[in-house]
PDB file of N, CA and C in Angstrom:
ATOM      1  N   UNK A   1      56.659  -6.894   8.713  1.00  0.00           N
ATOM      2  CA  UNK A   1      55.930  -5.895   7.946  1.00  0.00           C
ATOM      3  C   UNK A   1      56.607  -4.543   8.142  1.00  0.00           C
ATOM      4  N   UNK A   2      57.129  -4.081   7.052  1.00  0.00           N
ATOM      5  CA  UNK A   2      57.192  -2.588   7.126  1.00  0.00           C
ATOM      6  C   UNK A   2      56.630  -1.734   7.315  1.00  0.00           C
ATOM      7  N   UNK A   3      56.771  -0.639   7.867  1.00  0.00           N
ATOM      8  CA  UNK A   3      55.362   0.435   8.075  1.00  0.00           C
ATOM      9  C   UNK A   3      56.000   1.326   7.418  1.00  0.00           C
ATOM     10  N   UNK A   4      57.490   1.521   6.866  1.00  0.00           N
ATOM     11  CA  UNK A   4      57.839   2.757   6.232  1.00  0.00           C
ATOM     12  C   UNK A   4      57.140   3.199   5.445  1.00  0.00           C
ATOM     13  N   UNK A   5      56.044   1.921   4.516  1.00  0.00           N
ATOM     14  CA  UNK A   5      55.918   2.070   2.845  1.00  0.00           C
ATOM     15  C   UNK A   5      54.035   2.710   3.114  1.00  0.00           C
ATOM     16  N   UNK A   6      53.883   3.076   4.342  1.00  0.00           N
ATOM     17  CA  UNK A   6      52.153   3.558   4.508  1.00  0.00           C
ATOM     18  C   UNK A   6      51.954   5.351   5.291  1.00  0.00           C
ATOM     19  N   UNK A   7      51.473   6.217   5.134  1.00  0.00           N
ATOM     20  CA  UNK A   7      51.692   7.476   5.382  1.00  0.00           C
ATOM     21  C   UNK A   7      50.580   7.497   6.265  1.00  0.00           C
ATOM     22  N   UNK A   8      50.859   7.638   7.254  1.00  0.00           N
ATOM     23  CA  UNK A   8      50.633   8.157   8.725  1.00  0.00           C
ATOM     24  C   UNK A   8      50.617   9.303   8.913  1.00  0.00           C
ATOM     25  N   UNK A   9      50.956  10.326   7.718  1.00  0.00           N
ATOM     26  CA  UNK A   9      50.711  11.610   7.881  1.00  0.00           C
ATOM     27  C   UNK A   9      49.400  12.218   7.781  1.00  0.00           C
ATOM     28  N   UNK A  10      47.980  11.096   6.897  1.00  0.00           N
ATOM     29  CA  UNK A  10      47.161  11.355   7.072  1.00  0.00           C
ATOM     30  C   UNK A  10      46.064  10.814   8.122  1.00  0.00           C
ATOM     31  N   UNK A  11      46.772  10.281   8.990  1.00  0.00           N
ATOM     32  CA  UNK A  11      45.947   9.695  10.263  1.00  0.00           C
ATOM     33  C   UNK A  11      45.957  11.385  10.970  1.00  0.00           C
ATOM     34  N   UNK A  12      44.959  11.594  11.378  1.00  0.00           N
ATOM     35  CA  UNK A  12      44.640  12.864  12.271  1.00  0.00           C
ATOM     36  C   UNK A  12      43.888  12.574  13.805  1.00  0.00           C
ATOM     37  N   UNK A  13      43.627  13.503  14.827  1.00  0.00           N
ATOM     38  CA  UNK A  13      43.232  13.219  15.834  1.00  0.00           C
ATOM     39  C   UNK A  13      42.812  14.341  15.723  1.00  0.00           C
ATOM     40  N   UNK A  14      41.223  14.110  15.470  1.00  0.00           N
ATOM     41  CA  UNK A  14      40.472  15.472  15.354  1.00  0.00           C
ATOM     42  C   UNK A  14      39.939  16.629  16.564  1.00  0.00           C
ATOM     43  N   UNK A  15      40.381  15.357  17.978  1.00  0.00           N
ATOM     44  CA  UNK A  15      39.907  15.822  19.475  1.00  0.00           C
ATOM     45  C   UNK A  15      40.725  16.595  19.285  1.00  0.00           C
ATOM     46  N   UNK A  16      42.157  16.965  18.657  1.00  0.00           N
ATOM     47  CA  UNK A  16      43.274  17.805  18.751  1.00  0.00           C
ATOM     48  C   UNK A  16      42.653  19.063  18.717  1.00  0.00           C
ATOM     49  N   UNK A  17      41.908  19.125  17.570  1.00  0.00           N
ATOM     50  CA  UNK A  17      41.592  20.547  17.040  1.00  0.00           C
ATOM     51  C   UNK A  17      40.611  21.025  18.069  1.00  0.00           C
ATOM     52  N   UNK A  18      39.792  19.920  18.569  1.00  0.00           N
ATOM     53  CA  UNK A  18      38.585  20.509  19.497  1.00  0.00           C
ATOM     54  C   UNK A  18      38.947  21.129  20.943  1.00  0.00           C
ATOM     55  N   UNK A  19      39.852  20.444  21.518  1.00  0.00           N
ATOM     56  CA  UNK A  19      40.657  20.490  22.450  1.00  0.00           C
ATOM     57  C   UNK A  19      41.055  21.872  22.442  1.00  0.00           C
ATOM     58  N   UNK A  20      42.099  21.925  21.659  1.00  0.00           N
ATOM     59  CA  UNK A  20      42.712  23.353  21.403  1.00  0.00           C
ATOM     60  C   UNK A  20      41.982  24.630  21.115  1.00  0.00           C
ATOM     61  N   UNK A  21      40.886  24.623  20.196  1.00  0.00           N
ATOM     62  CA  UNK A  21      40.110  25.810  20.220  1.00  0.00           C
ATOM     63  C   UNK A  21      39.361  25.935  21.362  1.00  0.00           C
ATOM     64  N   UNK A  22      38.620  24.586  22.695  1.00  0.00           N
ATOM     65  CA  UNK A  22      38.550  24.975  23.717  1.00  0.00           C
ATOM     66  C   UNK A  22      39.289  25.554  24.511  1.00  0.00           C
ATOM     67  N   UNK A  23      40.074  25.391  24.426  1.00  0.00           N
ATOM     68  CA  UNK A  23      41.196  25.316  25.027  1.00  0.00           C
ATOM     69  C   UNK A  23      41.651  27.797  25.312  1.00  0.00           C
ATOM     70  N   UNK A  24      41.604  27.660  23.773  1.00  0.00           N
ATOM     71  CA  UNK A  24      42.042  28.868  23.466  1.00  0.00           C
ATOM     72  C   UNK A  24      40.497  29.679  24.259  1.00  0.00           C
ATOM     73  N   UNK A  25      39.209  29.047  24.006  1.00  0.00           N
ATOM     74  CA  UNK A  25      37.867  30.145  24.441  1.00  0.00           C
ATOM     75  C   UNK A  25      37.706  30.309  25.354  1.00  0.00           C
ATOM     76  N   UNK A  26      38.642  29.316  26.397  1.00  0.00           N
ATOM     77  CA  UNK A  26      38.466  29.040  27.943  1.00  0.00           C
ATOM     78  C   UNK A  26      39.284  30.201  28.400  1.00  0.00           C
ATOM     79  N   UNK A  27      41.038  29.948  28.012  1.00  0.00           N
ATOM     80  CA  UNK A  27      41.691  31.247  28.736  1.00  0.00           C
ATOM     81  C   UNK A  27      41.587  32.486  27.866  1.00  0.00           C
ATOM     82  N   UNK A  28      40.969  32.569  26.844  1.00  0.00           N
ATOM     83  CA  UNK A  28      40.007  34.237  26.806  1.00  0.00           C
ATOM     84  C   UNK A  28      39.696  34.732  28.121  1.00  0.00           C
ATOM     85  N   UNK A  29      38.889  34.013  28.494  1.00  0.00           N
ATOM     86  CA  UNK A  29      37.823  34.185  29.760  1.00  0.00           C
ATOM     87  C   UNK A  29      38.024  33.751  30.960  1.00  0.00           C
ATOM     88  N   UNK A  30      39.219  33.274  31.089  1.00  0.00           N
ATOM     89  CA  UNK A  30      39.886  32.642  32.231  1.00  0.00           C
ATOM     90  C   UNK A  30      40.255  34.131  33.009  1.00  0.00           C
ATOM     91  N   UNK A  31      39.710  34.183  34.619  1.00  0.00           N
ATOM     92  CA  UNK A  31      40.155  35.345  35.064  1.00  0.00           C
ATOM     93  C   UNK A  31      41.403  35.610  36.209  1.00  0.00           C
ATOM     94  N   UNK A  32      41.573  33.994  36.635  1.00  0.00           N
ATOM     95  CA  UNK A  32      42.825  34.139  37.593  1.00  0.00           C
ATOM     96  C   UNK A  32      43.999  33.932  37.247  1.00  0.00           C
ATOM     97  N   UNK A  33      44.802  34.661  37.679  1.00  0.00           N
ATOM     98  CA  UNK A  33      46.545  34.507  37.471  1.00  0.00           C
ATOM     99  C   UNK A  33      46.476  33.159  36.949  1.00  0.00           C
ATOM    100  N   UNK A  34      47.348  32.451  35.408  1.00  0.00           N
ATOM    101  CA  UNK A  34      47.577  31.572  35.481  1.00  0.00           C
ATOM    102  C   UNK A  34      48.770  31.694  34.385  1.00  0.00           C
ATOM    103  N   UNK A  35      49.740  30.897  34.062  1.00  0.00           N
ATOM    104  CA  UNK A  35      51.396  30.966  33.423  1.00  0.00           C
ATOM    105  C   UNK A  35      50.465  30.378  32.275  1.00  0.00           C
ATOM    106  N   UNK A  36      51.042  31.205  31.503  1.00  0.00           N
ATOM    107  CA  UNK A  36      50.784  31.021  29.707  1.00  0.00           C
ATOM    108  C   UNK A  36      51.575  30.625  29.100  1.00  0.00           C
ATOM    109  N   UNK A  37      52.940  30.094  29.621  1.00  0.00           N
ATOM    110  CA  UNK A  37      54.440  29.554  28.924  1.00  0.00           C
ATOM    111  C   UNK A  37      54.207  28.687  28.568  1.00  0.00           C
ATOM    112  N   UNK A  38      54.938  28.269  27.326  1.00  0.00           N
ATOM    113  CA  UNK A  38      54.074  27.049  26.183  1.00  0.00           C
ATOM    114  C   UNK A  38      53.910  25.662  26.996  1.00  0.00           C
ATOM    115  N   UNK A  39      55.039  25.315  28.060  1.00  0.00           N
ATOM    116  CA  UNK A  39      55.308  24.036  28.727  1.00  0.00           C
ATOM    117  C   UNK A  39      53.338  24.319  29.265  1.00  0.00           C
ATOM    118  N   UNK A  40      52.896  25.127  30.125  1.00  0.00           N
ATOM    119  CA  UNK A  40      52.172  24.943  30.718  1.00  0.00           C
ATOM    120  C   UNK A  40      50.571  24.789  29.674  1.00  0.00           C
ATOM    121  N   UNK A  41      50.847  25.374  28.598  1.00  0.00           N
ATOM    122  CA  UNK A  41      49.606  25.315  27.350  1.00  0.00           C
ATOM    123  C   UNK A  41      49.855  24.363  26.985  1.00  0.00           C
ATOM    124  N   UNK A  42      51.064  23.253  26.757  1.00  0.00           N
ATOM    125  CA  UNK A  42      51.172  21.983  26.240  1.00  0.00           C
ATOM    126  C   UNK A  42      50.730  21.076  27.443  1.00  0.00           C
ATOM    127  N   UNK A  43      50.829  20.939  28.579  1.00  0.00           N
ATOM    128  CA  UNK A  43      50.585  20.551  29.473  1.00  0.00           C
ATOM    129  C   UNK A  43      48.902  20.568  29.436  1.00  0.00           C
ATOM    130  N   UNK A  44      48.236  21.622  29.348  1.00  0.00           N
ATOM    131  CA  UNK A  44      46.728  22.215  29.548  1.00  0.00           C
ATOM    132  C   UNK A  44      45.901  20.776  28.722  1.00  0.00           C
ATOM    133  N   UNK A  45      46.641  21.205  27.384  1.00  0.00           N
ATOM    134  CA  UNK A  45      46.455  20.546  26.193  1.00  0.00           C
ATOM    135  C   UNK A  45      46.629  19.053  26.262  1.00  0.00           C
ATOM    136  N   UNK A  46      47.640  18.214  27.140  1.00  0.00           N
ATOM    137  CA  UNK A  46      48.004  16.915  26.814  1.00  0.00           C
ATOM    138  C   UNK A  46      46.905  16.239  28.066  1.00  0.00           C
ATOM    139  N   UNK A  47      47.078  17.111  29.200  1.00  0.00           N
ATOM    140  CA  UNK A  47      45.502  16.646  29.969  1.00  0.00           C
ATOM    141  C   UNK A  47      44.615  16.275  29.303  1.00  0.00           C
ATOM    142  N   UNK A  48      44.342  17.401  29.029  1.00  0.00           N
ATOM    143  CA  UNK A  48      42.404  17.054  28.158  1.00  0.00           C
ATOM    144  C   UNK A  48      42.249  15.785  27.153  1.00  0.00           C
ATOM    145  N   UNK A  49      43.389  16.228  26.295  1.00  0.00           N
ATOM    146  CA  UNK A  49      43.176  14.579  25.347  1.00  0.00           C
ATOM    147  C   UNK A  49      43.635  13.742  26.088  1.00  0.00           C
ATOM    148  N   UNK A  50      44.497  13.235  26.588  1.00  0.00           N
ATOM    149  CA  UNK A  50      44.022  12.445  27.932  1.00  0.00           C
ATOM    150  C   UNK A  50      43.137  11.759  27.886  1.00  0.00           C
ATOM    151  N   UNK A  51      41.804  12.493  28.550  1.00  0.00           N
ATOM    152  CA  UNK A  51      41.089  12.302  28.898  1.00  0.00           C
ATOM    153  C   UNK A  51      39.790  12.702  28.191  1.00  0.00           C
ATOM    154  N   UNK A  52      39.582  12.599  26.821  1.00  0.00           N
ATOM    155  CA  UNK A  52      38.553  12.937  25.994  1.00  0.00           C
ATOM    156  C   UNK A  52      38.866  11.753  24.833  1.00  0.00           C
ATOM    157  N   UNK A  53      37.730  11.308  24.471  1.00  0.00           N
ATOM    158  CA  UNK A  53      37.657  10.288  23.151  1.00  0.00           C
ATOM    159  C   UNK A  53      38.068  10.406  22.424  1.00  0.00           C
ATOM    160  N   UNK A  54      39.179   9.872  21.935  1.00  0.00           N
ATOM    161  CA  UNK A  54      39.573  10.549  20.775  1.00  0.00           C
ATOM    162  C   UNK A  54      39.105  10.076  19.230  1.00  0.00           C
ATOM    163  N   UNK A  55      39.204  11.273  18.245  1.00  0.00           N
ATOM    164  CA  UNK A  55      38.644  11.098  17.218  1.00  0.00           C
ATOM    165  C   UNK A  55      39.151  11.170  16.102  1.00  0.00           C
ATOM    166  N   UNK A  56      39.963   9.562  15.621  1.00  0.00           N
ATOM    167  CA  UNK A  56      40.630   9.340  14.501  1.00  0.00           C
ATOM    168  C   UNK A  56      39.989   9.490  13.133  1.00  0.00           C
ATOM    169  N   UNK A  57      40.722  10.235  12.446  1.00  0.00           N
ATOM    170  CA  UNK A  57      40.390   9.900  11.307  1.00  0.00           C
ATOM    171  C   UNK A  57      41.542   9.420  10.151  1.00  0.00           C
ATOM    172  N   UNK A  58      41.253   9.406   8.606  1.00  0.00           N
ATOM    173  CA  UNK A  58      42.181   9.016   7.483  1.00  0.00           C
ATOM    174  C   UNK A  58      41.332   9.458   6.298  1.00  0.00           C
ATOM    175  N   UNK A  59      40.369  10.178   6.264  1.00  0.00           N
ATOM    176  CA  UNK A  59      40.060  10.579   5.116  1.00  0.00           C
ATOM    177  C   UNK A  59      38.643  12.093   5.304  1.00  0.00           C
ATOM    178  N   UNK A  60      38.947  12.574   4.238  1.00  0.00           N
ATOM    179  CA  UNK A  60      38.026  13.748   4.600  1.00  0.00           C
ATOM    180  C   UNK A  60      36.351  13.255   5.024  1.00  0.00           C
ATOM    181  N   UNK A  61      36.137  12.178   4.813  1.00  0.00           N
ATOM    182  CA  UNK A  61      34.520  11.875   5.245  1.00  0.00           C
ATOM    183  C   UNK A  61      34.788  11.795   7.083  1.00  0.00           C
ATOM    184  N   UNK A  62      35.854  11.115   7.130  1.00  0.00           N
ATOM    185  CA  UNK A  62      36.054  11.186   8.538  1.00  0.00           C
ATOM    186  C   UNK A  62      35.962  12.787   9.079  1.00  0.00           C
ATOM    187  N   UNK A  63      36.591  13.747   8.705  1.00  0.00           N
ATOM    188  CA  UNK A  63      36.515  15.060   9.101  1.00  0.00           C
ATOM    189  C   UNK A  63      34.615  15.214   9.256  1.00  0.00           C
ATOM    190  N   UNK A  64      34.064  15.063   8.683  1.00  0.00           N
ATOM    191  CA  UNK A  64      32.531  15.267   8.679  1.00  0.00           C
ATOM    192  C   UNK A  64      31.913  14.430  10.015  1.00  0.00           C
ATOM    193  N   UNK A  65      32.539  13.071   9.754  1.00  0.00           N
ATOM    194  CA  UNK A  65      31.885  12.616  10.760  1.00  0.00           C
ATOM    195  C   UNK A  65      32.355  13.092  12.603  1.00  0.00           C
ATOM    196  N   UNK A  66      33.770  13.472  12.199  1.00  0.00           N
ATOM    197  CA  UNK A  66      34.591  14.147  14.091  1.00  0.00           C
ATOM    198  C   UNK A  66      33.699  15.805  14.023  1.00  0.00           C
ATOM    199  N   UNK A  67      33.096  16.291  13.152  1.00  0.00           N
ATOM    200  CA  UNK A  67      32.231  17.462  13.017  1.00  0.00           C
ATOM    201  C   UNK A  67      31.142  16.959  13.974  1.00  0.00           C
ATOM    202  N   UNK A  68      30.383  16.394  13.499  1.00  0.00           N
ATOM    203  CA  UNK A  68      28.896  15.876  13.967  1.00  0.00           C
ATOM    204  C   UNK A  68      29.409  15.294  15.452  1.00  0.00           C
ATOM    205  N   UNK A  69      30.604  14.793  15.888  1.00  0.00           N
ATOM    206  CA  UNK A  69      30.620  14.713  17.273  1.00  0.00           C
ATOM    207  C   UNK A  69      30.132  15.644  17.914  1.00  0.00           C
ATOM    208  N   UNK A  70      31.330  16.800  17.728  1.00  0.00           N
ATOM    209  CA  UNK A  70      31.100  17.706  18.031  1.00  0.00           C
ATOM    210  C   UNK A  70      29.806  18.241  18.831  1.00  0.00           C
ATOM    211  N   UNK A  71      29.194  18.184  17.845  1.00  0.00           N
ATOM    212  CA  UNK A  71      27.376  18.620  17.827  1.00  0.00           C
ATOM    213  C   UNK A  71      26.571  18.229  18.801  1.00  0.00           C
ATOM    214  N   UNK A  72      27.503  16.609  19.251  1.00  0.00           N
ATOM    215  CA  UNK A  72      26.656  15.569  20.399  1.00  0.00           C
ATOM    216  C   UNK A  72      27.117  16.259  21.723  1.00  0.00           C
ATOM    217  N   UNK A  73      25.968  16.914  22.153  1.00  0.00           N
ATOM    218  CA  UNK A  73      25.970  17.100  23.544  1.00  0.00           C
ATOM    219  C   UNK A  73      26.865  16.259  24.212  1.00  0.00           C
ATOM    220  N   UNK A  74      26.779  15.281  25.153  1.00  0.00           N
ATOM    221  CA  UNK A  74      27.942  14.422  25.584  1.00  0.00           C
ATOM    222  C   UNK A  74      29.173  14.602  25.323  1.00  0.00           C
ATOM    223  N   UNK A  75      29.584  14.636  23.687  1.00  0.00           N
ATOM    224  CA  UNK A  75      31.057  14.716  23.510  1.00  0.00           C
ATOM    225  C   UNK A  75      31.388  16.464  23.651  1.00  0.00           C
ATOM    226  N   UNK A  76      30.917  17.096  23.297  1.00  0.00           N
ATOM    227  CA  UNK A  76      30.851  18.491  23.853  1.00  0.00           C
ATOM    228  C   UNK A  76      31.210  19.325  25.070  1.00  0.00           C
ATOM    229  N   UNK A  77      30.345  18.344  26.073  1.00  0.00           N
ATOM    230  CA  UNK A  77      30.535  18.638  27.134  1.00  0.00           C
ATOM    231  C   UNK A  77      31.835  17.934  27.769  1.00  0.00           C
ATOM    232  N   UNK A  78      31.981  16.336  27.295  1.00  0.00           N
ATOM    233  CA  UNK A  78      33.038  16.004  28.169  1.00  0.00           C
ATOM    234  C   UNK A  78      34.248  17.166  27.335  1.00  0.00           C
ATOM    235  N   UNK A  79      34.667  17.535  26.361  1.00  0.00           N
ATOM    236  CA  UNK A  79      35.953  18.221  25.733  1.00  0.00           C
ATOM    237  C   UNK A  79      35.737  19.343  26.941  1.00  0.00           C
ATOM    238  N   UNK A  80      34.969  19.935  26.819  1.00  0.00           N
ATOM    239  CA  UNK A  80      34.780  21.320  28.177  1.00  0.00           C
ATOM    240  C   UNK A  80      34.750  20.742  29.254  1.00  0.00           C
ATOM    241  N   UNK A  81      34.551  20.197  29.829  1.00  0.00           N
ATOM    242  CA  UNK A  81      34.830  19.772  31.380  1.00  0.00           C
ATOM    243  C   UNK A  81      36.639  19.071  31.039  1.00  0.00           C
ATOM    244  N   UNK A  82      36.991  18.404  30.189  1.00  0.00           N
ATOM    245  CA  UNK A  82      38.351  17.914  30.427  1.00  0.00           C
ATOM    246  C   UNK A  82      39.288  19.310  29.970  1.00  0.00           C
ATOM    247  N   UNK A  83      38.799  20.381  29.449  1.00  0.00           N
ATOM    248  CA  UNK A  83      39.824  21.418  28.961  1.00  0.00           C
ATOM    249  C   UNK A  83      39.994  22.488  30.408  1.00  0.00           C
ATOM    250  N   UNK A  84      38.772  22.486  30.970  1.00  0.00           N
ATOM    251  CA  UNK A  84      38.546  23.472  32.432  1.00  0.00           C
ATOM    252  C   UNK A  84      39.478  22.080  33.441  1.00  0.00           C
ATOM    253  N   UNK A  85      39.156  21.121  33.678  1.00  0.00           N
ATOM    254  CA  UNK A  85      39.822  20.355  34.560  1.00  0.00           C
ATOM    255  C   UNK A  85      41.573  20.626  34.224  1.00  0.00           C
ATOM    256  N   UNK A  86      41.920  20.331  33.109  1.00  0.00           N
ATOM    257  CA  UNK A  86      43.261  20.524  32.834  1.00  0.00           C
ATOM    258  C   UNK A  86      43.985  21.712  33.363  1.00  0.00           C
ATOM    259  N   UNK A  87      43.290  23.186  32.803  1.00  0.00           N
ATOM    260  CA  UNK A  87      43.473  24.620  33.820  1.00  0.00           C
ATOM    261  C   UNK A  87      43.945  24.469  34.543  1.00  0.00           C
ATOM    262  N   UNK A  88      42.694  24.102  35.346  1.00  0.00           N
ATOM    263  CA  UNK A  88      42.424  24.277  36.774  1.00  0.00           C
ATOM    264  C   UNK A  88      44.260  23.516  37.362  1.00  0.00           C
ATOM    265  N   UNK A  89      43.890  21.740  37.145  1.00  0.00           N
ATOM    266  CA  UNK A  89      45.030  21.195  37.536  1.00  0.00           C
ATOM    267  C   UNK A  89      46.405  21.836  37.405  1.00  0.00           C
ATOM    268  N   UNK A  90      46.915  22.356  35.909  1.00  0.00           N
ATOM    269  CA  UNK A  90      48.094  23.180  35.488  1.00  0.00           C
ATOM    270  C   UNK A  90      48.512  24.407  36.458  1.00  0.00           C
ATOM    271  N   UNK A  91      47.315  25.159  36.326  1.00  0.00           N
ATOM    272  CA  UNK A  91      47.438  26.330  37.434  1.00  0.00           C
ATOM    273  C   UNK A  91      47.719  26.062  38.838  1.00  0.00           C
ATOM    274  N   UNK A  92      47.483  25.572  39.345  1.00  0.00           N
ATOM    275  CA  UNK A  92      47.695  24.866  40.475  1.00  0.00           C
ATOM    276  C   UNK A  92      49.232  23.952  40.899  1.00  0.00           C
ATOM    277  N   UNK A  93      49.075  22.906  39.608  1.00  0.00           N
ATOM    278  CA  UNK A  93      50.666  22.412  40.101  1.00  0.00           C
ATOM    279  C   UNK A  93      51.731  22.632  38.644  1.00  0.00           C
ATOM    280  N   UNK A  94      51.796  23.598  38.555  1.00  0.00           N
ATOM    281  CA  UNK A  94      52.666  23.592  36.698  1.00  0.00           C
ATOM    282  C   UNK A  94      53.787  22.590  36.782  1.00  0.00           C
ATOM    283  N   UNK A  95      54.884  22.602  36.137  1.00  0.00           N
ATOM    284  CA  UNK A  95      55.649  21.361  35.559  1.00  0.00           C
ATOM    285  C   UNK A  95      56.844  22.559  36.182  1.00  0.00           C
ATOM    286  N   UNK A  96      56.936  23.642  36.274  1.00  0.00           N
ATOM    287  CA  UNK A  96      58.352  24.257  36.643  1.00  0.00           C
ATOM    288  C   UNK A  96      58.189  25.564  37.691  1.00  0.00           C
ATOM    289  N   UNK A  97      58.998  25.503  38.473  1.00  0.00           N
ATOM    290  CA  UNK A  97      58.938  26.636  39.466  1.00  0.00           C
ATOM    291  C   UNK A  97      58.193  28.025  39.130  1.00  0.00           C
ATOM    292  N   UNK A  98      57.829  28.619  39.962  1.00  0.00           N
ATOM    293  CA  UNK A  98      56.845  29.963  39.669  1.00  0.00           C
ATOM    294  C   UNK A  98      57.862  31.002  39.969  1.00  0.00           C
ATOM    295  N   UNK A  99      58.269  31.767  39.104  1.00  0.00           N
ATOM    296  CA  UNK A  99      59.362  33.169  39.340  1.00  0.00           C
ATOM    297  C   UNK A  99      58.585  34.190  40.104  1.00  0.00           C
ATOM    298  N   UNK A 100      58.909  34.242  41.613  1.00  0.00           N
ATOM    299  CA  UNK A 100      58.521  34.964  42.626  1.00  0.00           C
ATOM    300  C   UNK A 100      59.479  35.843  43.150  1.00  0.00           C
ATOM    301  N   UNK A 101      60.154  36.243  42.262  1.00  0.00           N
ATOM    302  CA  UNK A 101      61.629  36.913  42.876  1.00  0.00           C
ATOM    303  C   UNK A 101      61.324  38.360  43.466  1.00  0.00           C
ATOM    304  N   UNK A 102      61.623  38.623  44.951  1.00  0.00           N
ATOM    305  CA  UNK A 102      60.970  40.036  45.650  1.00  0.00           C
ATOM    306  C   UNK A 102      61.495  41.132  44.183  1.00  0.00           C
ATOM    307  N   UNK A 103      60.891  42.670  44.640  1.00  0.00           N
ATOM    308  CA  UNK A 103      61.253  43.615  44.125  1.00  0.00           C
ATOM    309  C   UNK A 103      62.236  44.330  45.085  1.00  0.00           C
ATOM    310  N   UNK A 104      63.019  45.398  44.458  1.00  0.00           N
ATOM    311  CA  UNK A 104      64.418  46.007  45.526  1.00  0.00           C
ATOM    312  C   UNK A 104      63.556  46.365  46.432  1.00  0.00           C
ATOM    313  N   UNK A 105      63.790  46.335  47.923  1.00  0.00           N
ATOM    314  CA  UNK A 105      63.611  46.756  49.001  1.00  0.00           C
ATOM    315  C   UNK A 105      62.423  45.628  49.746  1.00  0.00           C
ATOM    316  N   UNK A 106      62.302  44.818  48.761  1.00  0.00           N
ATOM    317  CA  UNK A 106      61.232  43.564  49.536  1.00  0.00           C
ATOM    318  C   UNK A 106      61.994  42.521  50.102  1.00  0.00           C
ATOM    319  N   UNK A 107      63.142  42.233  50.140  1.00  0.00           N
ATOM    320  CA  UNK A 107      64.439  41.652  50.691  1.00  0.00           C
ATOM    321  C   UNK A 107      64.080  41.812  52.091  1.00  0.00           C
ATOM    322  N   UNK A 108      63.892  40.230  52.265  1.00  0.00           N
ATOM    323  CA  UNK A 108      64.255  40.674  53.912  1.00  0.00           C
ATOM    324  C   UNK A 108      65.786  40.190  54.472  1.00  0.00           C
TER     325      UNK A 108
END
């Protein structure tokens, strides 16, 4: 079977969008030092879906119905607890060294 001849461009993963606008309301309000370099926001980001249900769709009724998730307490809450867990984890161990380089005269 070929798969060339079927468009996969309209398969969506609607947790994407939920994810990410958590994602964005969290470090609004996020108050400790944490690296904003895209590796570490893609990182933030590939946690959470991870670890959140994800919500396929292929046609705009589907968009209505990954809406009304939304709405469900449960799925709500787990997207916010997996977008704060992700943070937290990223901040803590990022994917690339932390640039700590002294200033002149902090040389020992």
């Amino acid at each position: 079977m070929a798969l060339d001849d079927y468009d996969f461009e309209v398969l969506k993963n609607e947790a994407e969008t939920l994810v990410i606008n958590e994602l964005d309301r969290q470090l609004e309000a996020y108050s400790d030092p944490l690296c904003l370099c895209n590796d570490c926001i893609l990182d933030m980001a590939a946690m959470a879906l991870n670890t959140v249900k994800p919500l396929y769709r292929v046609s705009l009724l589907g968009t209505l119905y990954t809406a009304t998730a939304m709405d469900q307490k449960a799925y709500a809450t787990s997207v916010r607890e997996a977008v704060f867990n992700a943070i937290e984890k990223v901040r803590k161990n990022p994917s690339h060294e932390i640039s700590s380089e002294p200033e002149d005269g902090d040389e020992e």
